[in-house]
Protein backbone atom coordinates (compact mmCIF):
# COMPACT_ATOMS: atom_id res chain seq x y z
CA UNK A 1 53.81 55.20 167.90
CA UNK A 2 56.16 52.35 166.14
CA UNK A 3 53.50 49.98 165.03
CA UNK A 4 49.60 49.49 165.54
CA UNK A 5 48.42 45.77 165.27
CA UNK A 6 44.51 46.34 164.84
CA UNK A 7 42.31 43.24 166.16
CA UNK A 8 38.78 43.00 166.82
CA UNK A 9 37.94 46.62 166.19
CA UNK A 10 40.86 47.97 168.44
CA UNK A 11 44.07 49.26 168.04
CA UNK A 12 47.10 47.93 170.36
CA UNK A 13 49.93 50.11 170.52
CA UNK A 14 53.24 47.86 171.45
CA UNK A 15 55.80 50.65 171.41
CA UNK A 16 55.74 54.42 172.08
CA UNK A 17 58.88 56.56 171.24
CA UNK A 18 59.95 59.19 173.03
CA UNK A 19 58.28 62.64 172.27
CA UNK A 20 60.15 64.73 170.12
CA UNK A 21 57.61 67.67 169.91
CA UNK A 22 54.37 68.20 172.23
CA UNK A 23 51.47 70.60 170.35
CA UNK A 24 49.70 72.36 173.09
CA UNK A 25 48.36 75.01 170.66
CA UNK A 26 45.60 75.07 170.43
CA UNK A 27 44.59 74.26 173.32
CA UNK A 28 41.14 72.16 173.17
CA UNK A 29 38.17 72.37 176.42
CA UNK A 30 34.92 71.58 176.60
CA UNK A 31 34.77 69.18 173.90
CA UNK A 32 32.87 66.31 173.33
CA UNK A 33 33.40 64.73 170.73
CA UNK A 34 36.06 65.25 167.54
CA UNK A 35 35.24 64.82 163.62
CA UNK A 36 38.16 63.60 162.08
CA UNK A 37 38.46 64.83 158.50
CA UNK A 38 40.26 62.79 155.91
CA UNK A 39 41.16 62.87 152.17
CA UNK A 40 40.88 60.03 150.21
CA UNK A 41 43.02 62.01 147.29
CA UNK A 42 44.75 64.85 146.94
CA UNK A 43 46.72 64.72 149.58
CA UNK A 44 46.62 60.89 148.90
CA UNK A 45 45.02 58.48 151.37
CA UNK A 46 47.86 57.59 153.85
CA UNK A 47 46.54 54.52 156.41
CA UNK A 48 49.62 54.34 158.73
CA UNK A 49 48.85 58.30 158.94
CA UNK A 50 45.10 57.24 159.56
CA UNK A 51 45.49 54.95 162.07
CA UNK A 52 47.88 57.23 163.79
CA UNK A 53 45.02 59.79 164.00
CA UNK A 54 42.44 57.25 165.43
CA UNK A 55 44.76 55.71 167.84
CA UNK A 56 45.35 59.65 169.30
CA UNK A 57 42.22 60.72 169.55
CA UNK A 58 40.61 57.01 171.34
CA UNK A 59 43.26 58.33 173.55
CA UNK A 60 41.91 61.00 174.36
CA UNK A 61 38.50 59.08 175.36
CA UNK A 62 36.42 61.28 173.53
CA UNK A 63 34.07 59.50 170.56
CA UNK A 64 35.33 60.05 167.30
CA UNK A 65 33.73 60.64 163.65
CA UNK A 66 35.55 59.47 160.91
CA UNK A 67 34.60 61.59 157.81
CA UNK A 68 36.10 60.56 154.49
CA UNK A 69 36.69 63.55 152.03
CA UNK A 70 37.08 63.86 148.28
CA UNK A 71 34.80 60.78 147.50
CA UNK A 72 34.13 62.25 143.64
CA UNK A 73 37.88 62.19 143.18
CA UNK A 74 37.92 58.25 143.51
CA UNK A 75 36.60 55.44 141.84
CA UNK A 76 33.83 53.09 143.38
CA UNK A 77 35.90 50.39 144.10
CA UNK A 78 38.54 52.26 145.52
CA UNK A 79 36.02 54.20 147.53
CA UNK A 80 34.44 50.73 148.84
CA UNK A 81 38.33 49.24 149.68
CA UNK A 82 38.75 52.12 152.18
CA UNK A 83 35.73 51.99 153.71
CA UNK A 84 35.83 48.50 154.51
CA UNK A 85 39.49 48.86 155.83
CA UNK A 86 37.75 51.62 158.09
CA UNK A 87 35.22 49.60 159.49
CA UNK A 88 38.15 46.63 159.63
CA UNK A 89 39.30 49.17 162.89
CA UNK A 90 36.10 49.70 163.96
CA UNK A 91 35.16 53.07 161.90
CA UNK A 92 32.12 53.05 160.18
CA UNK A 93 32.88 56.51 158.26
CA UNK A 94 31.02 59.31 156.77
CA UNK A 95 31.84 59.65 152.99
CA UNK A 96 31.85 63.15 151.71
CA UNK A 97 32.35 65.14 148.51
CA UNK A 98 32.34 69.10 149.35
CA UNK A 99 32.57 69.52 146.10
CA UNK A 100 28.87 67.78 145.36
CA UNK A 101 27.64 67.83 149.01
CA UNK A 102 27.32 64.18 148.98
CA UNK A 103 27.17 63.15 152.97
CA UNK A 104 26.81 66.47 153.87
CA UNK A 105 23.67 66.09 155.80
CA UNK A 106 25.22 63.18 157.64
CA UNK A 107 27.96 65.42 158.83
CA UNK A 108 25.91 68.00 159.87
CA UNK A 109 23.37 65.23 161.97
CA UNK A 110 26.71 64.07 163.78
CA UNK A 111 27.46 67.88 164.88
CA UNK A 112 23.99 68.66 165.66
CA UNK A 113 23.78 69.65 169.35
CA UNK A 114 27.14 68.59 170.50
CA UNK A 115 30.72 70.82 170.51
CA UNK A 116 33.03 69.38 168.42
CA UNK A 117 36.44 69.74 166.95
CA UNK A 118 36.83 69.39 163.30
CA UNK A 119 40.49 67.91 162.76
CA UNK A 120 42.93 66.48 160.10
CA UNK A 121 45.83 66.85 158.28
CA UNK A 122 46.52 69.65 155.43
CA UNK A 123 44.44 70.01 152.54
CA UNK A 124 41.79 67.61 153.21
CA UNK A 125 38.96 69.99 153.32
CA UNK A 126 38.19 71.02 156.92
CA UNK A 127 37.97 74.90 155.56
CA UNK A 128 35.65 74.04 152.86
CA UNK A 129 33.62 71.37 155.05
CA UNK A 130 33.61 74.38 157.22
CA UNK A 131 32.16 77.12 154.88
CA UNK A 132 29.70 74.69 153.10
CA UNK A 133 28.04 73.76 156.92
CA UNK A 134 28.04 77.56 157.70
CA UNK A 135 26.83 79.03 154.28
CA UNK A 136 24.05 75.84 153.63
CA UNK A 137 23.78 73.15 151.23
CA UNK A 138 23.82 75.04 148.30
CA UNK A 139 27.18 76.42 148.48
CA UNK A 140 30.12 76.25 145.98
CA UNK A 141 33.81 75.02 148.09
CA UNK A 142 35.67 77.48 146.12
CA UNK A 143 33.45 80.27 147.80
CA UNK A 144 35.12 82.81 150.44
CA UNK A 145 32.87 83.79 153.63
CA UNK A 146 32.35 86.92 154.05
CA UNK A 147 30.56 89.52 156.19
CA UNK A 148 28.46 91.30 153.69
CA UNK A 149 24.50 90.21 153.51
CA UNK A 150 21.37 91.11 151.11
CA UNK A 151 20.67 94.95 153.31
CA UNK A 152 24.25 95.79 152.09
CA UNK A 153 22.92 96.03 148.82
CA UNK A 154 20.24 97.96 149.90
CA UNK A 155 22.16 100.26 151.91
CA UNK A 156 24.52 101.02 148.77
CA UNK A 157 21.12 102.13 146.26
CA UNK A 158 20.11 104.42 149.68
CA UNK A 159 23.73 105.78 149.08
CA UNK A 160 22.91 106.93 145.47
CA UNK A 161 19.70 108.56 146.40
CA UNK A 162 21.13 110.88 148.56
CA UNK A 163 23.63 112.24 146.34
């Protein structure tokens, strides 16, 4: 996509160039509805990059969540100038802060009984949005998942005993 002129809420794409690359993996099914994950810093908030994004995935037909990431990292005024430019397009975002599980709950309402696709570019959380939905609301982002649970504790003391 060359340009996007957005109007009234929607995005009009005058000019397509010619595919250089086509991603077909991973493949996608049974989806209904994607939750488009993006940084306000680090990597830096990128709009043309945005819009590209939105304009793919209306494509697609499939409804679309805009989440906005790394809200503690910006000020309130910058925070406010991107969401109205958001809702300028017709996106009224979630705002999020993994770090402080700000809009958390809101993310997890919008996933709630529906199969999604979490999406975005690098580095703007979708790991760490991912562990802090799977391990609750109290977890840390710089936590790994892992396998182990409270009995493996247990089973470890049985261990001792029977030496």
């Amino acid at each position: 996509i060359h340009r996007v002129d957005w109007r009234q809420g929607r995005g009009v794409v005058y000019d397509v160039a010619p595919r250089r690359r086509l991603v077909l993996d991973p493949l996608v099914s049974n989806v209904g509805h994607v939750v488009l994950l993006y940084s306000l810093k680090d990597p830096p908030f990128e709009p043309i990059a945005l819009s590209r994004f939105l304009v793919s995935f209306a494509a697609s037909g499939l409804p679309v969540t805009l989440v906005l990431n790394k809200a503690d990292l910006v000020s309130k005024a910058e925070l406010d100038r991107r969401i109205q430019l958001c809702r300028s397009w017709g996106y009224d975002p979630i705002v999020l802060s993994c770090l402080d599980l700000k809009g958390i709950e809101s993310v997890a309402k919008t996933l709630k009984n529906r199969i999604s696709v979490i999406a975005g570019p690098s580095g703007t959380g979708k790991s760490s949005l991912i562990n802090c939905l799977r391990l609750g609301l109290h977890c840390d982002p710089s936590e790994q998942l892992s396998d182990w649970d409270d009995d493996d504790e247990d089973d470890d003391d049985e261990d001792e005993d029977d030496d």
